[in-house]
N, C-alpha and C. Protein backbone atom coordinates (compact mmCIF):
# COMPACT_ATOMS: atom_id res chain seq x y z
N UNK A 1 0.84 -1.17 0.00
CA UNK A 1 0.00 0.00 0.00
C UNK A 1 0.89 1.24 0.00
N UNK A 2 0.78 2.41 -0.43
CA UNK A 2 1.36 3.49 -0.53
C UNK A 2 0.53 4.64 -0.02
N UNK A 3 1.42 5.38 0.70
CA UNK A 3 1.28 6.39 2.00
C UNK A 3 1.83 7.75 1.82
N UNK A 4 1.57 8.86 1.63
CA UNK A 4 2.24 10.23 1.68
C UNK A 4 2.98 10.40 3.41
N UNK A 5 4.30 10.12 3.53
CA UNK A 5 4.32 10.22 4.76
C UNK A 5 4.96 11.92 4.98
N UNK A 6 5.35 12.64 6.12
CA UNK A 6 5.79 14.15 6.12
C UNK A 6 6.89 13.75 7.11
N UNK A 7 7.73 14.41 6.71
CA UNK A 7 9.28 14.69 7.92
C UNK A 7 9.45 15.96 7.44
N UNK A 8 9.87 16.75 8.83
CA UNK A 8 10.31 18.08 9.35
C UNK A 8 11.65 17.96 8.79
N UNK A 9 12.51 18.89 8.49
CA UNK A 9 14.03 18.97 8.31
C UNK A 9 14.34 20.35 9.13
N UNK A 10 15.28 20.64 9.06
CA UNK A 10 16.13 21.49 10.21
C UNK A 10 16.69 22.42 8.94
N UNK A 11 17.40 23.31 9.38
CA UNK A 11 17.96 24.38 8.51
C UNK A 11 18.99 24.58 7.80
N UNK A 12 19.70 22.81 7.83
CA UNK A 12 20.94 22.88 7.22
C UNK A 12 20.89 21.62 6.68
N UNK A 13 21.76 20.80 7.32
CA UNK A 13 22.02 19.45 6.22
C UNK A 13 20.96 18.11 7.39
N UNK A 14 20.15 17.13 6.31
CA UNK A 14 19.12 16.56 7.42
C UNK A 14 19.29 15.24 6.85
N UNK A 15 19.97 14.06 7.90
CA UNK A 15 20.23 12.74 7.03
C UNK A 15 18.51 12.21 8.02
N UNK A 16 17.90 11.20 6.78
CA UNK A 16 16.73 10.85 7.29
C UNK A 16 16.56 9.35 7.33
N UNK A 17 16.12 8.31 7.62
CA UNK A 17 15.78 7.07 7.96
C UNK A 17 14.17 7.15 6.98
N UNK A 18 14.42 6.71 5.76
CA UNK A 18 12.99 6.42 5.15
C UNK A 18 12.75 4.82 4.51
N UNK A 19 11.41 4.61 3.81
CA UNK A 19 11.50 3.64 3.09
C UNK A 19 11.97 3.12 2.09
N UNK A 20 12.81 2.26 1.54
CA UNK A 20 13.86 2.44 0.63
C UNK A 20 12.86 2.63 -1.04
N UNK A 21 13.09 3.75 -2.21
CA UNK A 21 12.79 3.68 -3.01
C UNK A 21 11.53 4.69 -2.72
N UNK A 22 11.19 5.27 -1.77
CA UNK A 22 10.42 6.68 -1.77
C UNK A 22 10.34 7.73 -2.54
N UNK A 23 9.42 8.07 -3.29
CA UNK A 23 9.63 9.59 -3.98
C UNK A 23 9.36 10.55 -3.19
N UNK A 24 10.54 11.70 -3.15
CA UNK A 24 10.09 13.02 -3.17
C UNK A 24 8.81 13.88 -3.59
N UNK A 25 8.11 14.54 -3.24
CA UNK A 25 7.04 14.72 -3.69
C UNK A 25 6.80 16.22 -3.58
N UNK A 26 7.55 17.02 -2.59
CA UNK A 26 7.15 18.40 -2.55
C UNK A 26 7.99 18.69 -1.50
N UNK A 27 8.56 19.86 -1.27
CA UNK A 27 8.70 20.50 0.28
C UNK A 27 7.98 22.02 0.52
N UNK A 28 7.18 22.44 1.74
CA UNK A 28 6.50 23.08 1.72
C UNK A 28 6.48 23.49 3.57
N UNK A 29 6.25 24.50 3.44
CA UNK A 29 6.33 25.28 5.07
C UNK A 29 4.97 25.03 5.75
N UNK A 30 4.90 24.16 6.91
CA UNK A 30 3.89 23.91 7.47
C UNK A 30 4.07 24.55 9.21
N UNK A 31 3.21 25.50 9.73
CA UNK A 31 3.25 25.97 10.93
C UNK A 31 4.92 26.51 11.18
N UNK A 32 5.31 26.89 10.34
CA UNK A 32 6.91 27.47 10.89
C UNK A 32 8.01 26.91 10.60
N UNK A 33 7.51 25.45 9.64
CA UNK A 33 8.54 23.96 10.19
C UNK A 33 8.65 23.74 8.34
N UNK A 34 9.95 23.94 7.77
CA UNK A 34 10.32 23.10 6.63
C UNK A 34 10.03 21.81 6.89
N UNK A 35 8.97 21.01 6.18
CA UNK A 35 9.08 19.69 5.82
C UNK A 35 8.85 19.07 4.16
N UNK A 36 8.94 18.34 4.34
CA UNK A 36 9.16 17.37 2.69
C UNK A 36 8.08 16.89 2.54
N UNK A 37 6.89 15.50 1.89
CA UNK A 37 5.79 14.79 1.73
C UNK A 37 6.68 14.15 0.64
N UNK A 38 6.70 12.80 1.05
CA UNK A 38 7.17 11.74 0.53
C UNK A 38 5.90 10.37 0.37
N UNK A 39 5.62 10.14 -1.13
CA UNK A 39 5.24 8.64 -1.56
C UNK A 39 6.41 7.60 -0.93
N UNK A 40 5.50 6.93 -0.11
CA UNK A 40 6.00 5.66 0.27
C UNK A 40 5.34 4.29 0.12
N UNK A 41 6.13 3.28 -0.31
CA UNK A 41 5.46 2.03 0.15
C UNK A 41 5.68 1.41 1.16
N UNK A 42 4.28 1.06 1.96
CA UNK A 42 4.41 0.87 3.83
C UNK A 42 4.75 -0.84 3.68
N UNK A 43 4.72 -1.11 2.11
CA UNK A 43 4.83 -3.13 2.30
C UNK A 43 6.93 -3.10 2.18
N UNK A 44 7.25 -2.14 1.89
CA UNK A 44 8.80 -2.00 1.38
C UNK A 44 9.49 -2.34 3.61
N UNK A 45 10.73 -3.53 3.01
CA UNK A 45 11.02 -3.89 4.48
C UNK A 45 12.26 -2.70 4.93
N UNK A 46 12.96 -2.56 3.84
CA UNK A 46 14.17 -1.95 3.63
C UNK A 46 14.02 -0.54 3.77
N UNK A 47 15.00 0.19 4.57
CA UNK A 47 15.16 1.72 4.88
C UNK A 47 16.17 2.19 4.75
N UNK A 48 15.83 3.36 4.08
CA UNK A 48 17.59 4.43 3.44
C UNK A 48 17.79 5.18 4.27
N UNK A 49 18.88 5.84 4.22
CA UNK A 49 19.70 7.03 4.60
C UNK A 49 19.44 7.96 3.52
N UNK A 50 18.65 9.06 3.67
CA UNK A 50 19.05 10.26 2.40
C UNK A 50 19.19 11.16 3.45
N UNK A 51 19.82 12.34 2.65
CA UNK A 51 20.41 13.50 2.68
C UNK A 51 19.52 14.69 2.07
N UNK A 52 19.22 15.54 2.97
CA UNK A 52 18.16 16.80 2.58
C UNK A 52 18.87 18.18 3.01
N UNK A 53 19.64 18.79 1.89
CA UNK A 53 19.93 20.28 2.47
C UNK A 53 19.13 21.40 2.26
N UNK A 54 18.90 22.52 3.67
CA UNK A 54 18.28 23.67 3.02
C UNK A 54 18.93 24.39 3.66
N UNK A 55 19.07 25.51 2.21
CA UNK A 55 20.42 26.72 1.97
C UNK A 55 18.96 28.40 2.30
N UNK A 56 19.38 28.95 2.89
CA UNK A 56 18.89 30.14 2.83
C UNK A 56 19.34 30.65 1.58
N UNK A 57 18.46 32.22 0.65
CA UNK A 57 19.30 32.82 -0.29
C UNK A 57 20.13 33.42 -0.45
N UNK A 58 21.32 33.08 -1.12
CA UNK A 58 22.69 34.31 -0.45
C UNK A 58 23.89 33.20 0.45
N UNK A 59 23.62 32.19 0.77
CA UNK A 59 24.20 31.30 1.46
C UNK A 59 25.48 30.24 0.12
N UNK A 60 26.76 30.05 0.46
CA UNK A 60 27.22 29.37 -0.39
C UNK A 60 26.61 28.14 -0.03
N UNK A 61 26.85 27.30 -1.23
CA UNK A 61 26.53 26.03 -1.58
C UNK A 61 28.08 24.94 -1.75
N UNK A 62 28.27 24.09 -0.74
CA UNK A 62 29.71 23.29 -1.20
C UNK A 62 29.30 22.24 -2.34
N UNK A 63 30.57 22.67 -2.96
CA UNK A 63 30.52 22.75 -4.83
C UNK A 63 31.57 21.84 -4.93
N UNK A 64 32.28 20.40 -4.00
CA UNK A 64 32.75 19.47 -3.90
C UNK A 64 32.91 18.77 -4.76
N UNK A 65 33.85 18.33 -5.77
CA UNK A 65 33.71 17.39 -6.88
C UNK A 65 32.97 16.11 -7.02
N UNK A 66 32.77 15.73 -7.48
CA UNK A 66 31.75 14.42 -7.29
C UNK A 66 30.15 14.52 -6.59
N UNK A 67 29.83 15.84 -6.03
CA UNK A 67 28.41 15.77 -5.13
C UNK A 67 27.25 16.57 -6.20
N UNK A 68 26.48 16.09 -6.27
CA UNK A 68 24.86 16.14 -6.68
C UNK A 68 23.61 16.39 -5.94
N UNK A 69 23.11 17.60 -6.16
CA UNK A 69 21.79 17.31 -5.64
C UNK A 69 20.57 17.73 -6.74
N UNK A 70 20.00 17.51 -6.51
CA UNK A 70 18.26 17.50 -6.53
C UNK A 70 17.32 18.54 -5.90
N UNK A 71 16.76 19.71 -7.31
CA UNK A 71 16.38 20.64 -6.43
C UNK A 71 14.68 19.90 -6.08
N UNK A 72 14.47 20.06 -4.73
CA UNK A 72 13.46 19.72 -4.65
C UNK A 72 11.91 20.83 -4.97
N UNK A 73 12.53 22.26 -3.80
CA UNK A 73 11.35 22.81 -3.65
C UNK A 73 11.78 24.83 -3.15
N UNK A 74 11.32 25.72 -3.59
CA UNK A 74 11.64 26.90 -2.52
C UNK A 74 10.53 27.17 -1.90
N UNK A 75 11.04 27.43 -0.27
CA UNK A 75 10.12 27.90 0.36
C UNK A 75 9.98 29.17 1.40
N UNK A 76 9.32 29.72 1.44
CA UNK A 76 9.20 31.27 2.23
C UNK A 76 8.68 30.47 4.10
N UNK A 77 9.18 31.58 5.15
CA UNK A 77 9.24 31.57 6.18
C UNK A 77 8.97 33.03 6.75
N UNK A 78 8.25 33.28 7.85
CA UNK A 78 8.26 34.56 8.33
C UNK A 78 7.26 35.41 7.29
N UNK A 79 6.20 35.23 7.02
CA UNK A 79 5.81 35.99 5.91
C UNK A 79 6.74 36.32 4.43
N UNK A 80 7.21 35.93 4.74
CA UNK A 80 8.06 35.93 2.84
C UNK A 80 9.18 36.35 3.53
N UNK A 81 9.46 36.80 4.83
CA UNK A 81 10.97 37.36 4.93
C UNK A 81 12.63 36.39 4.93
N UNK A 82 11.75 35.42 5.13
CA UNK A 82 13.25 34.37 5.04
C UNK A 82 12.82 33.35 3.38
N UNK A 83 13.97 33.42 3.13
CA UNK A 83 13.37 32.14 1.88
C UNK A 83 14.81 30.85 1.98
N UNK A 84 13.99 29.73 1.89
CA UNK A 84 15.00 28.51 1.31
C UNK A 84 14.54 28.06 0.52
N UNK A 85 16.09 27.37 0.25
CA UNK A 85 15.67 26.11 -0.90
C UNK A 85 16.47 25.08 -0.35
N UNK A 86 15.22 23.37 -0.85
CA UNK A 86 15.47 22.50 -0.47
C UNK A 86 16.13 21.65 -1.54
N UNK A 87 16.97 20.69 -0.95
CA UNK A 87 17.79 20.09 -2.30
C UNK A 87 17.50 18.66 -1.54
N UNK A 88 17.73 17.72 -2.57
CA UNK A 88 18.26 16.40 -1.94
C UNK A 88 19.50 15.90 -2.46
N UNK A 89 20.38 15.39 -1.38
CA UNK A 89 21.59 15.04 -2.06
C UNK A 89 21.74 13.83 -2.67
N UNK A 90 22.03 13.62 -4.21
CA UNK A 90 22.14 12.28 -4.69
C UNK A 90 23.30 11.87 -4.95
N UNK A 91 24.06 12.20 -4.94
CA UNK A 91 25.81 12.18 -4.95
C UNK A 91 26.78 12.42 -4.23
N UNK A 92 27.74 11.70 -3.55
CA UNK A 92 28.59 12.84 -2.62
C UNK A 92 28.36 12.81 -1.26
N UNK A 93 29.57 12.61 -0.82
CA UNK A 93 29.23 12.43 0.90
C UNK A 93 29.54 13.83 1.36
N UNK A 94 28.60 13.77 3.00
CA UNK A 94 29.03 14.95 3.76
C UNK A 94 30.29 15.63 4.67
């Protein structure tokens, strides 16, 4: 069966415990709190490690040879006064 599940992320780099083979689906500001909405399958036994960074605008980005990400989503905070963007990392360790 497949489930939209939600995890919170933090303001910088966020390693997560999910179901292995989950899609990304959106990230979006709920009550104050960056989180993601991920398609999952709840029959899947196996669980990953991913990697979720969010960069404020104006913030460098490490530009490491070999690392990849995935833009996921931008999102506003504070009435529009803060903005991020969420990436997922598909390449490249931290």
């Amino acid at each position: 069966m497949k489930k939209i599940f939600k995890y919170s992320l933090g303001r910088s780099i966020n390693r997560l415990h999910i179901p292995k083979g989950a899609v990304v689906l959106t990230a979006q500001v709920q009550k104050e709190y960056i989180c993601i909405w991920v398609l999952v399958d709840t029959n899947s036994q196996l669980i990953e490690e991913r990697t979720f960074e969010v960069y404020p605008t104006g913030m460098a980005i490490n530009e490491e040879k070999g690392m990849e990400r995935k833009y996921i989503n931008t999102v506003q905070l504070g009435g529009g006064e803060l903005i991020y963007h969420v990436f997922e990392r598909v390449k490249g360790e931290i």
